[in-house]
N, C-alpha and C. Protein backbone atom coordinates (compact mmCIF):
# COMPACT_ATOMS: atom_id res chain seq x y z
N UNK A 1 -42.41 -88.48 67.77
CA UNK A 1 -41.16 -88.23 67.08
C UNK A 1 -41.47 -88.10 65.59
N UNK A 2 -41.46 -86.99 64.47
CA UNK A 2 -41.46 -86.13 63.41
C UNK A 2 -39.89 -87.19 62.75
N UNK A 3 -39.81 -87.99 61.76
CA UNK A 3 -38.98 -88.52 61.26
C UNK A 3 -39.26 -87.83 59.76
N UNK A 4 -37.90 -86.70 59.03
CA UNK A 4 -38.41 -86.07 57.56
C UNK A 4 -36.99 -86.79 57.05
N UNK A 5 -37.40 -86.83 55.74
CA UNK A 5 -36.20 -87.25 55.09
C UNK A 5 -35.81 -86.34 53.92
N UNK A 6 -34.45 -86.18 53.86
CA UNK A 6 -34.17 -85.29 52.72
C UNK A 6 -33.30 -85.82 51.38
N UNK A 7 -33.31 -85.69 50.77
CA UNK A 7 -32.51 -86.47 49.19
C UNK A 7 -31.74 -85.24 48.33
N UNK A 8 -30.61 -85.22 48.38
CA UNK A 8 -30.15 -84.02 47.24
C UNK A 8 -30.61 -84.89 45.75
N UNK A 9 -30.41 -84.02 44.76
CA UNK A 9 -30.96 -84.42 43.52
C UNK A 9 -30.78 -85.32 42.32
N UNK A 10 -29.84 -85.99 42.87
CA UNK A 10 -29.39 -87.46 42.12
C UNK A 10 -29.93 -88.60 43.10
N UNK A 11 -30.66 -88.28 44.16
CA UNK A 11 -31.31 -89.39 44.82
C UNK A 11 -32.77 -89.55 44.42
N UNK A 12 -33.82 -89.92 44.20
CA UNK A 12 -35.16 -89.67 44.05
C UNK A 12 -35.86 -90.00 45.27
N UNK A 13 -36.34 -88.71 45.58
CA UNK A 13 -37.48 -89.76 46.98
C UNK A 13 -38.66 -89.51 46.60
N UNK A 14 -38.91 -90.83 46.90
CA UNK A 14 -40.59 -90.95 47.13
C UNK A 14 -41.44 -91.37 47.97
N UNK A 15 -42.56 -91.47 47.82
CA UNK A 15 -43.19 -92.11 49.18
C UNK A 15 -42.87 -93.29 49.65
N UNK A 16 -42.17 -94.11 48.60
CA UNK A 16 -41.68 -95.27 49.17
C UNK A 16 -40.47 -95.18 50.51
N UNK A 17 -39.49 -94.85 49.45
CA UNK A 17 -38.66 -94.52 50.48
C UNK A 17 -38.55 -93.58 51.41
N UNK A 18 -39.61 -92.42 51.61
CA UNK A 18 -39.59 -92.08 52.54
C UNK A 18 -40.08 -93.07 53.46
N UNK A 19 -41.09 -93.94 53.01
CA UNK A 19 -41.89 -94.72 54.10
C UNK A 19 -40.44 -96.17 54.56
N UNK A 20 -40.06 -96.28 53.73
CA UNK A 20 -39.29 -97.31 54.19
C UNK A 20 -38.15 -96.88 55.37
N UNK A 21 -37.43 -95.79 54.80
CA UNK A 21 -36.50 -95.06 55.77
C UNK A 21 -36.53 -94.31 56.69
N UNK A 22 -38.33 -93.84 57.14
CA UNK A 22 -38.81 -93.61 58.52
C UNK A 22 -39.02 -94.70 59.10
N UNK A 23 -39.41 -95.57 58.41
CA UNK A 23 -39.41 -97.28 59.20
C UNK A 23 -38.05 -97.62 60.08
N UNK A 24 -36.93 -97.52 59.32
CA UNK A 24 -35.71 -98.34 59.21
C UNK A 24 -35.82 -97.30 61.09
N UNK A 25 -35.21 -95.95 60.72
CA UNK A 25 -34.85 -95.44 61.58
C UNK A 25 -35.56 -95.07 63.12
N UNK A 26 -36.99 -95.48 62.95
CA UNK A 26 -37.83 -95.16 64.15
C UNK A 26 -37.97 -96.84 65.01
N UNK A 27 -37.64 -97.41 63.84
CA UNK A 27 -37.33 -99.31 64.67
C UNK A 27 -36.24 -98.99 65.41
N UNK A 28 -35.29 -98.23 64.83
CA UNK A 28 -33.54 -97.68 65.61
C UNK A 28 -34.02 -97.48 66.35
N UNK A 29 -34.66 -96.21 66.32
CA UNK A 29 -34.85 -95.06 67.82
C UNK A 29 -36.32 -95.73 68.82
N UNK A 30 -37.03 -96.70 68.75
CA UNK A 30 -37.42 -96.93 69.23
C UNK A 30 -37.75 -96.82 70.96
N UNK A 31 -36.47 -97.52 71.84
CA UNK A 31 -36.48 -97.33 72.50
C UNK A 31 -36.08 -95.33 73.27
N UNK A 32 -35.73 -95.38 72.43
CA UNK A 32 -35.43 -93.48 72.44
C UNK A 32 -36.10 -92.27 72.49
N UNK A 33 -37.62 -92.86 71.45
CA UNK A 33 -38.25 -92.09 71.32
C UNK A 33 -39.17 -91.53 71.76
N UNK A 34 -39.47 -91.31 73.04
CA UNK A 34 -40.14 -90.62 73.98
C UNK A 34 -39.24 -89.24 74.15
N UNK A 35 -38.14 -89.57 74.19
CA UNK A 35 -37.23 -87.91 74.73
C UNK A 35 -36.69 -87.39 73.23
N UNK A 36 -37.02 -88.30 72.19
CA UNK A 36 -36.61 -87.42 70.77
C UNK A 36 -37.81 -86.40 70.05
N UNK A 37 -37.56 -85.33 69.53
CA UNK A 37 -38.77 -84.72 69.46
C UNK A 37 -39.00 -84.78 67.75
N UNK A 38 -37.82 -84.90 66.88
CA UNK A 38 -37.81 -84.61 65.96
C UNK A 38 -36.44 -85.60 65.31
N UNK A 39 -36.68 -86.44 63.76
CA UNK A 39 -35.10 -86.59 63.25
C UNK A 39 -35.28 -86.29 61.97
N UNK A 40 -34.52 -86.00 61.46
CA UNK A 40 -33.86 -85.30 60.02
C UNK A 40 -32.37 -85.97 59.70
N UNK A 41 -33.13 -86.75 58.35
CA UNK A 41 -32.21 -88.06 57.50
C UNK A 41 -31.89 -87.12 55.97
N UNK A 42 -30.68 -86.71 55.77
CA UNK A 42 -30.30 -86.38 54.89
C UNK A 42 -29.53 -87.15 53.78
N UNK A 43 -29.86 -87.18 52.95
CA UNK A 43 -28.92 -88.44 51.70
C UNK A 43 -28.80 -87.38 51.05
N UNK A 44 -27.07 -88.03 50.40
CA UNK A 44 -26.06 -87.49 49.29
C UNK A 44 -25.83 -88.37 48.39
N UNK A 45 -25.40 -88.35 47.66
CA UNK A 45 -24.63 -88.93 45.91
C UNK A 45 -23.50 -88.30 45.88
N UNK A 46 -22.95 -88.68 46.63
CA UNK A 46 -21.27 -88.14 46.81
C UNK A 46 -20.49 -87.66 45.56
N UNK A 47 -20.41 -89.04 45.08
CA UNK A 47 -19.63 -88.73 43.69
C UNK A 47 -20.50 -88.93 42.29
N UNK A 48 -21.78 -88.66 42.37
CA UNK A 48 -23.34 -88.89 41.46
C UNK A 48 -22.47 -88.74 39.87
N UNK A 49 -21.50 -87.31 39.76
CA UNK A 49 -20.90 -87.58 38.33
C UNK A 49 -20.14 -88.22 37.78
N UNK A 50 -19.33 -89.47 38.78
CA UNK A 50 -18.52 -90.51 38.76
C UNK A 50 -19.26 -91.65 37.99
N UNK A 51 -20.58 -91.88 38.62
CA UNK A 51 -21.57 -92.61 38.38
C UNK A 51 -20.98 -94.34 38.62
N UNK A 52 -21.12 -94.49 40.09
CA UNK A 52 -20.45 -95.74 40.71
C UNK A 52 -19.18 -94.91 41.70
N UNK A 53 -18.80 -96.11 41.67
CA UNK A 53 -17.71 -96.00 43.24
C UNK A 53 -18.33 -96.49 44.72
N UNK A 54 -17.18 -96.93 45.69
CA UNK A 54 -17.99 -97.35 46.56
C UNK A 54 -17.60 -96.63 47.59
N UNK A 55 -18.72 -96.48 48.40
CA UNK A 55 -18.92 -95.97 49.78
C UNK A 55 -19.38 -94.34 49.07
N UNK A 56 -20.22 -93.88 48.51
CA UNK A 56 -20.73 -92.52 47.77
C UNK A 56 -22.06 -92.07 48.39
N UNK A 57 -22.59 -92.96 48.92
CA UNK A 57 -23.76 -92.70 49.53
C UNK A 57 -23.69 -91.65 50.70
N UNK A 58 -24.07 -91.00 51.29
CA UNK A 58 -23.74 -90.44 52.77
C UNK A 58 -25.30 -90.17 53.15
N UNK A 59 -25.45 -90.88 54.32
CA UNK A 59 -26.74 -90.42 55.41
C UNK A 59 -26.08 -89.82 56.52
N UNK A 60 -26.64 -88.27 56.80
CA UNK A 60 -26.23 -88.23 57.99
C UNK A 60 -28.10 -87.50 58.77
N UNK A 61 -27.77 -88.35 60.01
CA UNK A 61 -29.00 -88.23 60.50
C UNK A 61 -28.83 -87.09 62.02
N UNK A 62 -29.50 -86.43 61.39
CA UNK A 62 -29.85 -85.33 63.16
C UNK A 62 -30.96 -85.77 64.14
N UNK A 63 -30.59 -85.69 65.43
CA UNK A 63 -31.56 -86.12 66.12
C UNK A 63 -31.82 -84.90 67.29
N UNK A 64 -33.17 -84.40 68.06
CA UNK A 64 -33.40 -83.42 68.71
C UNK A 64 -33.87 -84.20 69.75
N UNK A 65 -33.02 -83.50 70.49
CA UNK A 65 -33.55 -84.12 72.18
C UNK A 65 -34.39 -83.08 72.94
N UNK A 66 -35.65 -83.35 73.76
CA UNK A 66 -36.06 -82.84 74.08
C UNK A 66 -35.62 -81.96 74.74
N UNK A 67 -35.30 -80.64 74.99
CA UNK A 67 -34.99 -79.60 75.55
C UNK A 67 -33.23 -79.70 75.55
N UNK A 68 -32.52 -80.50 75.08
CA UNK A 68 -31.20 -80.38 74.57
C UNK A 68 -31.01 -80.04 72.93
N UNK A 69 -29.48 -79.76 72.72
CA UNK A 69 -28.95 -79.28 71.72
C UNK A 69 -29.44 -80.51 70.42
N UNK A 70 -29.63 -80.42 69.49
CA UNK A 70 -29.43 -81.45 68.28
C UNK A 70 -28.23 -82.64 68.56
N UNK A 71 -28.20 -83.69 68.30
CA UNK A 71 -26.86 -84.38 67.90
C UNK A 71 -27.05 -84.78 66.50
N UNK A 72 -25.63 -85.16 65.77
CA UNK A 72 -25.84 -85.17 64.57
C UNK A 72 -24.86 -86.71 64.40
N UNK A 73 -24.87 -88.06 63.38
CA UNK A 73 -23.95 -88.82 62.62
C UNK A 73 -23.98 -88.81 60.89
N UNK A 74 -23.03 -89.02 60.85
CA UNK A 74 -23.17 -89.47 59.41
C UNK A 74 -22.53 -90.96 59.23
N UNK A 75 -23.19 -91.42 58.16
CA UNK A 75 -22.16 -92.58 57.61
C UNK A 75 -22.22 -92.53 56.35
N UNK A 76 -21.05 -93.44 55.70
CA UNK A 76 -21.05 -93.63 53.90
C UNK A 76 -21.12 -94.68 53.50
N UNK A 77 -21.73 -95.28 52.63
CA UNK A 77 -21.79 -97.01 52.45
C UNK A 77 -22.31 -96.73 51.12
N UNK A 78 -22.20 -97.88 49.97
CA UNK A 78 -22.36 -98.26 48.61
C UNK A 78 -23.98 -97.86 48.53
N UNK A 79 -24.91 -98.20 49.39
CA UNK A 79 -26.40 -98.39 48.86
C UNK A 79 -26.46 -96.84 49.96
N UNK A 80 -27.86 -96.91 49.54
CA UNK A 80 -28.54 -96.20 50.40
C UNK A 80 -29.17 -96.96 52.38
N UNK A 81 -29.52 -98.16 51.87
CA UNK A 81 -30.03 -99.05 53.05
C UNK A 81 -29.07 -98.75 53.91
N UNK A 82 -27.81 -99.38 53.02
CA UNK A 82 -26.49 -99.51 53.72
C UNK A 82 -26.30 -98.14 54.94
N UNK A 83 -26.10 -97.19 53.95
CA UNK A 83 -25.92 -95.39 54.67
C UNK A 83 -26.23 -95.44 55.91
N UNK A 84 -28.21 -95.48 55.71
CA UNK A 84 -29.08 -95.22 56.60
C UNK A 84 -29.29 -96.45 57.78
N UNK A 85 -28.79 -97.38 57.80
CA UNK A 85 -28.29 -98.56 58.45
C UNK A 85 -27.22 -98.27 59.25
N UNK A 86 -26.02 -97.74 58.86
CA UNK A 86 -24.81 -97.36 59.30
C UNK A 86 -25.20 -95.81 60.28
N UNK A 87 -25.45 -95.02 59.76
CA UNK A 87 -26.24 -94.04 60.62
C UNK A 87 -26.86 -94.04 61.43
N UNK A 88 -28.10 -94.79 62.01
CA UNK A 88 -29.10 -95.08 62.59
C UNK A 88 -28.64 -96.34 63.93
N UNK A 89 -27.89 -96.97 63.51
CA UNK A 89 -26.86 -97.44 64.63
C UNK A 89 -25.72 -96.36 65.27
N UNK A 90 -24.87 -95.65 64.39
CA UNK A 90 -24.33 -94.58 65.42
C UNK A 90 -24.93 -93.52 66.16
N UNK A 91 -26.39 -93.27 65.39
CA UNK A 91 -27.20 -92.04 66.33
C UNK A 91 -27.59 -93.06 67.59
N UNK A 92 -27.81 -94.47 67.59
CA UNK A 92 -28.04 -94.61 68.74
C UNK A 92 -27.04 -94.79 69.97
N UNK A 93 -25.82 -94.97 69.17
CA UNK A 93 -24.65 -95.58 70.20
C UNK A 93 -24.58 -94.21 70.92
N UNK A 94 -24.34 -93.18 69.98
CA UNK A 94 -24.85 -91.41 70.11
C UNK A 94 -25.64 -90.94 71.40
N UNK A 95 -26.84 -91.34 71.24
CA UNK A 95 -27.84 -91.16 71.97
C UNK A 95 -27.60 -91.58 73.23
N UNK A 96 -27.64 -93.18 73.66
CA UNK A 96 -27.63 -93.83 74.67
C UNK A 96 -26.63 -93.55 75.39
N UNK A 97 -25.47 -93.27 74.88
CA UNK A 97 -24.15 -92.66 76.12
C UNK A 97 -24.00 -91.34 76.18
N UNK A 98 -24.97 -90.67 75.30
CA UNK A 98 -25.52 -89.05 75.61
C UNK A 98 -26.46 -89.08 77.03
N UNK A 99 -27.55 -89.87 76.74
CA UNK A 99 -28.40 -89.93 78.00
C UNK A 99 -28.22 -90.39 79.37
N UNK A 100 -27.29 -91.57 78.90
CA UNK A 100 -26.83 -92.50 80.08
C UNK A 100 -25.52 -91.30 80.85
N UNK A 101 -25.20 -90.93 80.15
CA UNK A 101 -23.90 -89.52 80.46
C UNK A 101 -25.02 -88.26 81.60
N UNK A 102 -25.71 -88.18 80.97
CA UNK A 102 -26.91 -87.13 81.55
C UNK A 102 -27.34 -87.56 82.48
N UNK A 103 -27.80 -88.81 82.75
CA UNK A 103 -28.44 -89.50 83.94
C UNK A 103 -27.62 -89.31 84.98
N UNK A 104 -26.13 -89.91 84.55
CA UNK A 104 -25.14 -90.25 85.39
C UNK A 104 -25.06 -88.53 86.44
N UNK A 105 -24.51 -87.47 85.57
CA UNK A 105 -24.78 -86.29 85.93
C UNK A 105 -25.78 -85.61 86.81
N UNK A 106 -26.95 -86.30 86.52
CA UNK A 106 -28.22 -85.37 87.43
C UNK A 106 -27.81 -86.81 88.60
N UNK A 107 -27.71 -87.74 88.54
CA UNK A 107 -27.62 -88.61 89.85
C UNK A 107 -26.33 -87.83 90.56
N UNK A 108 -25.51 -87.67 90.36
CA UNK A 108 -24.23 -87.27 90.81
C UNK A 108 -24.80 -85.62 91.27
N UNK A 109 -25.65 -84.71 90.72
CA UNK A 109 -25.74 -83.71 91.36
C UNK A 109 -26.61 -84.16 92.71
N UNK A 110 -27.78 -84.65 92.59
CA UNK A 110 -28.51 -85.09 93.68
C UNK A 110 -28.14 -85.91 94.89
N UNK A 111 -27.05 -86.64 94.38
CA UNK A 111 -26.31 -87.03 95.51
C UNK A 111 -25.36 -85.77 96.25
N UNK A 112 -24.72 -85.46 95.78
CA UNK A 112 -24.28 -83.87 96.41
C UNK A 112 -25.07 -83.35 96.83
N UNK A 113 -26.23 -82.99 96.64
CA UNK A 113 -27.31 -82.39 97.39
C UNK A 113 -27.55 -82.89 98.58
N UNK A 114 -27.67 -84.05 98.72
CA UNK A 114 -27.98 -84.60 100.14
C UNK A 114 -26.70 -85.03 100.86
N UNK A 115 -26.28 -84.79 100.60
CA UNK A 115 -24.37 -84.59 101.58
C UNK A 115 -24.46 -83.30 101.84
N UNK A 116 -25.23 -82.27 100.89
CA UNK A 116 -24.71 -80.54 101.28
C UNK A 116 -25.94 -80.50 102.73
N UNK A 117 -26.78 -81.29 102.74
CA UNK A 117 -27.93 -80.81 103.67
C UNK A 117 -27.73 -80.97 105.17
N UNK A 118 -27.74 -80.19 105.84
CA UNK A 118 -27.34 -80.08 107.60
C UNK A 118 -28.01 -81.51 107.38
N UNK A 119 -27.14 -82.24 108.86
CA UNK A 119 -27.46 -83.05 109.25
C UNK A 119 -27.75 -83.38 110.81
N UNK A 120 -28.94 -83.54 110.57
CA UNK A 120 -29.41 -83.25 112.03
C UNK A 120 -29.53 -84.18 112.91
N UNK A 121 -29.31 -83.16 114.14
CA UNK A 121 -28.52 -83.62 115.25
C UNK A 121 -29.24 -84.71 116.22
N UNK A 122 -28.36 -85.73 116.36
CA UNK A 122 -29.38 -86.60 117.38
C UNK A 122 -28.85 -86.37 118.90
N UNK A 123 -29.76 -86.26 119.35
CA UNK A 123 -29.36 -85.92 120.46
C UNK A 123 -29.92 -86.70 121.80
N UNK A 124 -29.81 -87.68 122.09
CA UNK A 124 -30.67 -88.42 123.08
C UNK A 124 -31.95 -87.70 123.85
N UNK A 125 -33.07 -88.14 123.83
CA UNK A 125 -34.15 -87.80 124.61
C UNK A 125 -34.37 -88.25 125.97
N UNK A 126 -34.66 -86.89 126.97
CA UNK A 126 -34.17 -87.12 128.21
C UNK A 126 -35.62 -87.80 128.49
N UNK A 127 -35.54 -89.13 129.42
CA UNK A 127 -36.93 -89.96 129.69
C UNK A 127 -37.29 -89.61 131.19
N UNK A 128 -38.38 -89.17 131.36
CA UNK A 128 -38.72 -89.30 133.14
C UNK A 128 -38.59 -90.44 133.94
């Protein structure tokens, strides 16, 4: 799993925080990350020319599922931690009743499958 992070230009990234906020979010996705192929963490400065205010931050994090569509959350919180904290818990709530939804689905087709299949006939075997 490819974790990039992006900062519009009142945020500064650096290797720190990139390293800290691929941390934060791959501890999230942990259990996930075998079927994620890719995530992309975007940070804003909402109101950067206000300079303060609360809840200005915005992370919103994309996540790629293997051979499915992207899903995407955002959240807004005072810090940055905060954001990417708040985010990284809804991509998983996201995730897990995305997959668990999917599971449910391919079980439910496969069970139809074996209801659609002739069922064959017993027929007593004649004994000498």
């Amino acid at each position: 799993m490819q974790v990039q992070i992006n900062t519009d230009h009142n945020i500064e990234n650096n290797a720190t925080l990139t390293a800290e906020l691929s941390s934060v979010v791959e501890s999230a996705l942990d259990r996930l990350s075998d079927q994620i192929t890719q995530v992309t963490v975007r940070l804003n400065d909402e109101n950067s020319d206000k300079k303060g205010g609360n809840d200005d931050i915005r992370c919103s994090i994309e996540a790629h599922l293997e051979g499915r569509q992207p899903v995407a959350v955002s959240h807004q919180a005072a810090t940055v931690a905060q954001a990417v904290d708040g985010a990284a818990d809804k991509l998983v709530n996201l995730l897990e009743s995305t997959l668990d939804r999917l599971h449910d689905q391919a079980r439910h087709r496969a069970e139809e499958r074996k209801h659609d299949l002739p069922q064959a006939e017993t027929q007593p075997t004649e004994q000498p």
